[in-house]
PDB file of N, CA and C in Angstrom:
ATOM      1  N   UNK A   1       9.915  21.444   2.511  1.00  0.00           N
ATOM      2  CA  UNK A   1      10.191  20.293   1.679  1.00  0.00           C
ATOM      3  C   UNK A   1      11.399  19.566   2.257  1.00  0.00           C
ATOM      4  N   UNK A   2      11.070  18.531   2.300  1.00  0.00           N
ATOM      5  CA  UNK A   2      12.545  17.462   3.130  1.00  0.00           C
ATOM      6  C   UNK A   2      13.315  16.841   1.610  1.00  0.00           C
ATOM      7  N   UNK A   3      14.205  16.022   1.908  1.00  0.00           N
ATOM      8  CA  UNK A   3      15.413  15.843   1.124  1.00  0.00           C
ATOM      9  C   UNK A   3      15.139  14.224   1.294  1.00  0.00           C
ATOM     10  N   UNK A   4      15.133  13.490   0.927  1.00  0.00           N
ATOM     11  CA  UNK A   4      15.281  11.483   1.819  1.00  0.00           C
ATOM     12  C   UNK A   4      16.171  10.807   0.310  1.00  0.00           C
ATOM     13  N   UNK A   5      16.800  10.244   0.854  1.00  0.00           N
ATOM     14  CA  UNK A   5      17.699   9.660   0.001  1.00  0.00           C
ATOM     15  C   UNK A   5      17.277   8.051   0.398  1.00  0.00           C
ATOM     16  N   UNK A   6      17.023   7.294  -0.796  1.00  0.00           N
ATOM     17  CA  UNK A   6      17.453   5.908  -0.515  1.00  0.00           C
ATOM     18  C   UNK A   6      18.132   5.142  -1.532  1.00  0.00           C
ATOM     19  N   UNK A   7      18.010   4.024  -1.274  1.00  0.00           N
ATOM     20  CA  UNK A   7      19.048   2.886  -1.881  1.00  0.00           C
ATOM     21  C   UNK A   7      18.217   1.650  -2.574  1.00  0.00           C
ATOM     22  N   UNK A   8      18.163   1.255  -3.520  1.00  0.00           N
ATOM     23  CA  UNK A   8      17.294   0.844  -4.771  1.00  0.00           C
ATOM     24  C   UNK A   8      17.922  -0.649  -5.348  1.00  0.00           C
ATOM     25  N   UNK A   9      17.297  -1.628  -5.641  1.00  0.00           N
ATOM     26  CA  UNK A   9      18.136  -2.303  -6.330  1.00  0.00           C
ATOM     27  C   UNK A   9      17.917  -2.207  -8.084  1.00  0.00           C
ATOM     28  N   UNK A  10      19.295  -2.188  -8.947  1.00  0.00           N
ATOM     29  CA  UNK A  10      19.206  -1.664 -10.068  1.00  0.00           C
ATOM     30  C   UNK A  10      17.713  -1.978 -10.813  1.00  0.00           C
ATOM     31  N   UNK A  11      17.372  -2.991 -10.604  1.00  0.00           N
ATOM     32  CA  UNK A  11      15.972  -3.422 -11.850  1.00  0.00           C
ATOM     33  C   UNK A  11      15.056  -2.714 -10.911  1.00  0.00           C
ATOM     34  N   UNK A  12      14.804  -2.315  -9.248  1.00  0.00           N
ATOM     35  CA  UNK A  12      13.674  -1.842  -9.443  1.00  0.00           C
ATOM     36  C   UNK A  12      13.582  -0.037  -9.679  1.00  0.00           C
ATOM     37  N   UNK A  13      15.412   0.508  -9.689  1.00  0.00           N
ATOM     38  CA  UNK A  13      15.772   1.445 -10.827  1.00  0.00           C
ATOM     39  C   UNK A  13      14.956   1.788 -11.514  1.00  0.00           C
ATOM     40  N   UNK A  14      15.249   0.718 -12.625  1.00  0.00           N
ATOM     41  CA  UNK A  14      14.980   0.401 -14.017  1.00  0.00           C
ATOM     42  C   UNK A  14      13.243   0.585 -14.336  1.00  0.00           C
ATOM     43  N   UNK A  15      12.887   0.227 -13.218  1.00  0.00           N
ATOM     44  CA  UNK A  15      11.063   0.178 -13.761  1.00  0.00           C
ATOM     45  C   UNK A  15      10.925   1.348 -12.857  1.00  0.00           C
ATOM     46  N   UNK A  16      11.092   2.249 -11.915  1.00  0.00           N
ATOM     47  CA  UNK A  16      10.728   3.512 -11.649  1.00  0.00           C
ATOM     48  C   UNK A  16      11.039   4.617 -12.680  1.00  0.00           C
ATOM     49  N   UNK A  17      12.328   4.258 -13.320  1.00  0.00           N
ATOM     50  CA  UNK A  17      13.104   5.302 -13.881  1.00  0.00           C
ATOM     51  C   UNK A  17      11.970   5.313 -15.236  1.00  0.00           C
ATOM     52  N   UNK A  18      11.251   3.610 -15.750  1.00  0.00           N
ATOM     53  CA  UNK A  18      10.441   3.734 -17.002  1.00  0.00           C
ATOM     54  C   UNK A  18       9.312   4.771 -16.771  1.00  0.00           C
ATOM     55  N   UNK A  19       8.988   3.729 -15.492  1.00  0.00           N
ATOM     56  CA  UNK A  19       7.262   4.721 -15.564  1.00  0.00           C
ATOM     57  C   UNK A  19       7.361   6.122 -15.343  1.00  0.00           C
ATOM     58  N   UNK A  20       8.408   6.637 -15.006  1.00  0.00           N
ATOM     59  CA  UNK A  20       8.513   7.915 -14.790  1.00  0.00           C
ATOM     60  C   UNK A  20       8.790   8.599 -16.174  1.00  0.00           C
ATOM     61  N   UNK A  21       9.448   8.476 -16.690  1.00  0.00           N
ATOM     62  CA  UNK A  21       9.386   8.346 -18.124  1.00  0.00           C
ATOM     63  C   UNK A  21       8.282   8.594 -18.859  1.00  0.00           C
ATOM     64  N   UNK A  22       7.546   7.362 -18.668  1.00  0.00           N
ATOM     65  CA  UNK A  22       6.518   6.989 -19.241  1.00  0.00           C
ATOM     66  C   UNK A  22       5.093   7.967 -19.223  1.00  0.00           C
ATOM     67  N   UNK A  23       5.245   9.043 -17.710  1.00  0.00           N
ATOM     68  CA  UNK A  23       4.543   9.939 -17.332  1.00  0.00           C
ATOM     69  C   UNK A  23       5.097  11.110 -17.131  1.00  0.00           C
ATOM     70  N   UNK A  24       6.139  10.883 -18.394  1.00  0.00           N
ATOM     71  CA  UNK A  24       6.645  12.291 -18.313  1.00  0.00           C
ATOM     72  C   UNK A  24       7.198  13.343 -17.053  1.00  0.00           C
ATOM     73  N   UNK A  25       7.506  12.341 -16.309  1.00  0.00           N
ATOM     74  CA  UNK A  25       7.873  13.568 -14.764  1.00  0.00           C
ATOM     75  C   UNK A  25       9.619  13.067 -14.215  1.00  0.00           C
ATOM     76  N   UNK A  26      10.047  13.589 -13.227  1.00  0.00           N
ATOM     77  CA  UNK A  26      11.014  13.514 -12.927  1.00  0.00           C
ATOM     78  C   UNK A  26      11.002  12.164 -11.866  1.00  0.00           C
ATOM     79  N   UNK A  27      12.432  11.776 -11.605  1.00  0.00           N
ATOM     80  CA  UNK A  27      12.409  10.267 -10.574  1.00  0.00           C
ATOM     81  C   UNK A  27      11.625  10.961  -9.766  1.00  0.00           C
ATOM     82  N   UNK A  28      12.170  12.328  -8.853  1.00  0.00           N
ATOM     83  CA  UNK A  28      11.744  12.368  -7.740  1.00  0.00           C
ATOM     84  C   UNK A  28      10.559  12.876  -7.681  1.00  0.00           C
ATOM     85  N   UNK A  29      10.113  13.678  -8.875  1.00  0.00           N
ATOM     86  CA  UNK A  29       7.881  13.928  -8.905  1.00  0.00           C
ATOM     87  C   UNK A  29       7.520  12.067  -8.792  1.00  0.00           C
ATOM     88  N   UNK A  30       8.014  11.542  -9.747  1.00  0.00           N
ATOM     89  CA  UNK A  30       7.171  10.188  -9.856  1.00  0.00           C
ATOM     90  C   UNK A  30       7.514   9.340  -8.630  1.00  0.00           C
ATOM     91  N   UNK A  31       8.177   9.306  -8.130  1.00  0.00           N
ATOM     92  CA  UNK A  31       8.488   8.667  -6.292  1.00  0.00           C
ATOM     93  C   UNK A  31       7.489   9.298  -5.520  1.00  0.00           C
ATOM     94  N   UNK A  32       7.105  10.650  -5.441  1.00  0.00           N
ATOM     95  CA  UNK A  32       6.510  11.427  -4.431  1.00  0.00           C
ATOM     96  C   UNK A  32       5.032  10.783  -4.766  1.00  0.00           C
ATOM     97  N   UNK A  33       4.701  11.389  -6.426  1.00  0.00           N
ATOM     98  CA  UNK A  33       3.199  10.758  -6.742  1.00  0.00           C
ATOM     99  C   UNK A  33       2.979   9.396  -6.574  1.00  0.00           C
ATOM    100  N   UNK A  34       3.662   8.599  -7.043  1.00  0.00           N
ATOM    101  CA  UNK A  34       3.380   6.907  -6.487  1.00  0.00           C
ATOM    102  C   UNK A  34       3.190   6.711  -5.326  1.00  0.00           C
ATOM    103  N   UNK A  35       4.182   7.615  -4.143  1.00  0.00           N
ATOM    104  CA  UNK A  35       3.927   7.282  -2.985  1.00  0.00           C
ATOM    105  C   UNK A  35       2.727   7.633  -2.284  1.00  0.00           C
ATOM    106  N   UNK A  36       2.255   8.483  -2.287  1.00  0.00           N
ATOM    107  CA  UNK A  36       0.965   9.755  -2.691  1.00  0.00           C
ATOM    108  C   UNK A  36      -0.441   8.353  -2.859  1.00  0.00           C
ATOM    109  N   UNK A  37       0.075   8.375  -4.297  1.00  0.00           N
ATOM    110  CA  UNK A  37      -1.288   7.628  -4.537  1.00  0.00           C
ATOM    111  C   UNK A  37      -1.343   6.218  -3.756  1.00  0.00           C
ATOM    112  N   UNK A  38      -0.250   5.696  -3.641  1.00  0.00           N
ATOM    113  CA  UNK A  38      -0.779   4.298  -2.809  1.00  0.00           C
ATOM    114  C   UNK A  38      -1.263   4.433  -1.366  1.00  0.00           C
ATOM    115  N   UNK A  39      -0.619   5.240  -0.581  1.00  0.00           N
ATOM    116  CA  UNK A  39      -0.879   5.650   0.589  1.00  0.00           C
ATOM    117  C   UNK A  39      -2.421   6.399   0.516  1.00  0.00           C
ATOM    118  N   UNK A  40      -3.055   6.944  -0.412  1.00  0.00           N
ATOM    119  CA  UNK A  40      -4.219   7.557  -0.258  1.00  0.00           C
ATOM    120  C   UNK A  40      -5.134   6.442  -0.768  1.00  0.00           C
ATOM    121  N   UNK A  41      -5.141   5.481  -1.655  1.00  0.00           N
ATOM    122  CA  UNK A  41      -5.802   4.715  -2.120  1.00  0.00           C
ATOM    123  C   UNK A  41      -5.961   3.002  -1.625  1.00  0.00           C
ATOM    124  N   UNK A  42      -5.090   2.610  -0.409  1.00  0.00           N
ATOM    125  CA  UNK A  42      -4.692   1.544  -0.038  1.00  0.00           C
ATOM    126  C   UNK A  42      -4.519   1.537   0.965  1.00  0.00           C
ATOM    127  N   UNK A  43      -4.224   2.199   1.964  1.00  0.00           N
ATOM    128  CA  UNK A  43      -3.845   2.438   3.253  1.00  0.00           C
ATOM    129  C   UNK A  43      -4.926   3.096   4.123  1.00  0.00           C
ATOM    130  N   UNK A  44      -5.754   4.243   3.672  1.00  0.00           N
ATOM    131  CA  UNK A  44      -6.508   4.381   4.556  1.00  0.00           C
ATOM    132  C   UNK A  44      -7.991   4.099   4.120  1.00  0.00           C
ATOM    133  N   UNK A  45      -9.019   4.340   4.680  1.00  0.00           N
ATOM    134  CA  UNK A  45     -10.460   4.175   5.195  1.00  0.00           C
ATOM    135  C   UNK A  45     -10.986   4.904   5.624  1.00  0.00           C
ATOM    136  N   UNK A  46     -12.201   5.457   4.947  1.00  0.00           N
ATOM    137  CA  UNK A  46     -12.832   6.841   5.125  1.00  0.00           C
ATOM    138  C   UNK A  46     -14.018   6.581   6.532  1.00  0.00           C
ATOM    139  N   UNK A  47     -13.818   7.352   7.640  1.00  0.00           N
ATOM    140  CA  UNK A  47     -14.939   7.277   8.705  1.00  0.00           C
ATOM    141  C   UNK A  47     -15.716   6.579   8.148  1.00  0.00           C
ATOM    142  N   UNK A  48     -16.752   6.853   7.516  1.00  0.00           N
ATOM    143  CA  UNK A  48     -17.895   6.535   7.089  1.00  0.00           C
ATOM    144  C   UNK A  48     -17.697   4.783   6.610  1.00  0.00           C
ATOM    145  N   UNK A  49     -16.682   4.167   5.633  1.00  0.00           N
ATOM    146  CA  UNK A  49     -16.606   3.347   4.930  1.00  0.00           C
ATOM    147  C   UNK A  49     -16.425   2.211   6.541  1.00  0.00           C
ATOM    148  N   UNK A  50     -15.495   3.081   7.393  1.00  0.00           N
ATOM    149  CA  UNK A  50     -14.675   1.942   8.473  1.00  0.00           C
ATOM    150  C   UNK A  50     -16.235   1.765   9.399  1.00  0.00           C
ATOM    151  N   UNK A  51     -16.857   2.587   9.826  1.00  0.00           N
ATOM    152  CA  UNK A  51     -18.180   2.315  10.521  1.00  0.00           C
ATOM    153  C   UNK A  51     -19.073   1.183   9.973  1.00  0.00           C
ATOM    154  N   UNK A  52     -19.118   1.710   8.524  1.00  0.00           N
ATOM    155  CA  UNK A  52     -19.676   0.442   8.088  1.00  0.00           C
ATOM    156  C   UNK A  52     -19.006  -0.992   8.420  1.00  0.00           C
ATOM    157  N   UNK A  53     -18.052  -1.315   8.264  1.00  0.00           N
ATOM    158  CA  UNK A  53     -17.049  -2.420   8.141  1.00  0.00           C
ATOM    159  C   UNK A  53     -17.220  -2.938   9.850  1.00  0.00           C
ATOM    160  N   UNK A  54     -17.168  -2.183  10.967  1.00  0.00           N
ATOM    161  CA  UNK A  54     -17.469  -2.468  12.193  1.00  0.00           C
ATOM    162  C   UNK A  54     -18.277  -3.037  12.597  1.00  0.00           C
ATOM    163  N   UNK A  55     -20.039  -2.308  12.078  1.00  0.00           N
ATOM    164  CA  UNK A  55     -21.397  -2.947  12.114  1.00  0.00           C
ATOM    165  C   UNK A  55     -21.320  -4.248  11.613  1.00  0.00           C
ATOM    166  N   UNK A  56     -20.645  -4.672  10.624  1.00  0.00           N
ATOM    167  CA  UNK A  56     -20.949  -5.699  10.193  1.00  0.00           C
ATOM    168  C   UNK A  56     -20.071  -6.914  10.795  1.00  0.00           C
ATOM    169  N   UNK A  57     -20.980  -7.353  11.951  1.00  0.00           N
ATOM    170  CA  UNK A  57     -20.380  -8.325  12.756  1.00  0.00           C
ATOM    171  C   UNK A  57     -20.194  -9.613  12.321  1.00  0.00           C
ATOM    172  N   UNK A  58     -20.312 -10.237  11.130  1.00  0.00           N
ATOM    173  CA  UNK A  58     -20.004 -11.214  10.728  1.00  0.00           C
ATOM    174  C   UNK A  58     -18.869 -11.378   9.536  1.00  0.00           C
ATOM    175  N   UNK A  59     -18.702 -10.000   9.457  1.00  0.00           N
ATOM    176  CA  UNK A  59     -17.334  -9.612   8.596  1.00  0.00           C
ATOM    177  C   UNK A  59     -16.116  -9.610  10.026  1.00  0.00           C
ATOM    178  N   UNK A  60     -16.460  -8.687  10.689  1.00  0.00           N
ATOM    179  CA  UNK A  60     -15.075  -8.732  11.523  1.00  0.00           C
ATOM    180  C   UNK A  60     -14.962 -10.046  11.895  1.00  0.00           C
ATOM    181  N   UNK A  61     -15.751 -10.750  12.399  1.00  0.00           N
ATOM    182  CA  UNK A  61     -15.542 -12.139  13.505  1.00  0.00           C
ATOM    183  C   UNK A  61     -14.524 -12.800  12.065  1.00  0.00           C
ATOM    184  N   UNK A  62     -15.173 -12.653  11.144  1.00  0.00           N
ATOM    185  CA  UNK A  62     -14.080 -13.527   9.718  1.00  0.00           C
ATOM    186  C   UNK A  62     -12.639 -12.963   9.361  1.00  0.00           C
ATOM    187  N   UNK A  63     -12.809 -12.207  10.211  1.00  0.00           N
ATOM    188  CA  UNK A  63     -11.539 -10.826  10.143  1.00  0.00           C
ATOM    189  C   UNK A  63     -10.745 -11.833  10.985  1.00  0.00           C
ATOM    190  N   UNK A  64     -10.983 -11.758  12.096  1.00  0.00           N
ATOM    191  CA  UNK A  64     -10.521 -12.090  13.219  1.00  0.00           C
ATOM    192  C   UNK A  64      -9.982 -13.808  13.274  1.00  0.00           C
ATOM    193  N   UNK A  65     -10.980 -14.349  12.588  1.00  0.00           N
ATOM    194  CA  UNK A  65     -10.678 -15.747  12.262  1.00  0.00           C
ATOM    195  C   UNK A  65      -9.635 -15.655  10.926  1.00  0.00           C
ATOM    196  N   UNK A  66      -9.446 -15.065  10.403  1.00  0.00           N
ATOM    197  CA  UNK A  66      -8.401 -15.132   9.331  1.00  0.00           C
ATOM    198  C   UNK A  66      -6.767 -14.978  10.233  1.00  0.00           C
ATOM    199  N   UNK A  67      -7.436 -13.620  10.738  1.00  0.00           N
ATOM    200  CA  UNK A  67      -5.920 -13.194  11.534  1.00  0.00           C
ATOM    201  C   UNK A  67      -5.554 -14.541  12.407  1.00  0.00           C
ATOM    202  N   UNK A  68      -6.382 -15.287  13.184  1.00  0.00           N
ATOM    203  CA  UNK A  68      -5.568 -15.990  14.180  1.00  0.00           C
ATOM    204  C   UNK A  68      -5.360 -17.645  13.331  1.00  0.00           C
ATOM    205  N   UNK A  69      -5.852 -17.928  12.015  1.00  0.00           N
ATOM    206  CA  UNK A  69      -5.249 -18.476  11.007  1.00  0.00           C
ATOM    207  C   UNK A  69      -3.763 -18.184  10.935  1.00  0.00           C
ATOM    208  N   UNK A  70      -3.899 -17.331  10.669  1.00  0.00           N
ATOM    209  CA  UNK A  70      -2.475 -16.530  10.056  1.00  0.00           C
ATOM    210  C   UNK A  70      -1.452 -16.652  11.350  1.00  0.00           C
ATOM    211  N   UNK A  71      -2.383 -16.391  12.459  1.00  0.00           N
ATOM    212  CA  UNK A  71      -1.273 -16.419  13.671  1.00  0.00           C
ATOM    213  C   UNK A  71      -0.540 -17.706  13.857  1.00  0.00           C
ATOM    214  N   UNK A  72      -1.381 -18.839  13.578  1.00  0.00           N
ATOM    215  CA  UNK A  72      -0.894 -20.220  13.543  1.00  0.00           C
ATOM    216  C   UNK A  72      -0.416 -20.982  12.842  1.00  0.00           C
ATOM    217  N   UNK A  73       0.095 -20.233  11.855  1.00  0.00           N
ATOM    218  CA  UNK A  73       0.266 -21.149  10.267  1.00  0.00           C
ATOM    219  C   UNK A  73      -0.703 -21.513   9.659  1.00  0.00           C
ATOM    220  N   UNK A  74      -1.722 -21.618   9.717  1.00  0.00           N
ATOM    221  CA  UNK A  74      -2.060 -21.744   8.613  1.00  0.00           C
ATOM    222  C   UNK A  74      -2.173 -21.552   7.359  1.00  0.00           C
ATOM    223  N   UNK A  75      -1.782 -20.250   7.237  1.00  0.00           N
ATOM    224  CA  UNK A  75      -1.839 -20.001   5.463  1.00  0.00           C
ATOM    225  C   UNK A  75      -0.722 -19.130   5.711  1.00  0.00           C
ATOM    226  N   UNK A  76      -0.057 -18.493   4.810  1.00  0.00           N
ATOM    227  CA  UNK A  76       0.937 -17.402   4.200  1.00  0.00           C
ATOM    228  C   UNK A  76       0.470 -16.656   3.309  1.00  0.00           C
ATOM    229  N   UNK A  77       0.767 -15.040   3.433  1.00  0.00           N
ATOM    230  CA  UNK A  77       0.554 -13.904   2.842  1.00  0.00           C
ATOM    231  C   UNK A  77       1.860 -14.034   2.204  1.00  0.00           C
ATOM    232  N   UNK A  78       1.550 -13.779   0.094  1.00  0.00           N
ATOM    233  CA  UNK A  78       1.782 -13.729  -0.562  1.00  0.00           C
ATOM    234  C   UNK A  78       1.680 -12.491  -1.328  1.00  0.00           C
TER     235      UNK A  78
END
């Protein structure tokens, strides 16, 4: 088990310290599980799901046309 210390600004404190609260666990259970669940639910892509997403060549090419949007200004991630 590692140790990580960080540095917070008070209000977003304030809403970790609730929901933790709120689920009954400690700052540092409810830091670990939040981190936990977003990283397992948002971040990755199951073999199977990403194969699909590949085959479908008229999804990536829109992939790709978004990204080089983005590369040029055109829009902003919000």
């Amino acid at each position: 088990m590692k140790t990580v210390t960080m540095r917070v600004d008070d209000s977003v404190y304030d809403m970790i310290k609730l929901a933790a609260d709120g689920q009954k666990r400690n700052l540092s259970n409810f830091i670990e599980f939040a981190t936990v669940q977003y990283l397992t639910s948002s971040q990755f892509v199951e073999n199977d799901e990403m194969n699909e997403i590949l085959e479908d060549k008229e999804l990536v090419q829109n992939l790709m046309n978004g990204l080089d949007d983005l590369k040029n200004g055109d829009y902003t991630i919000v």
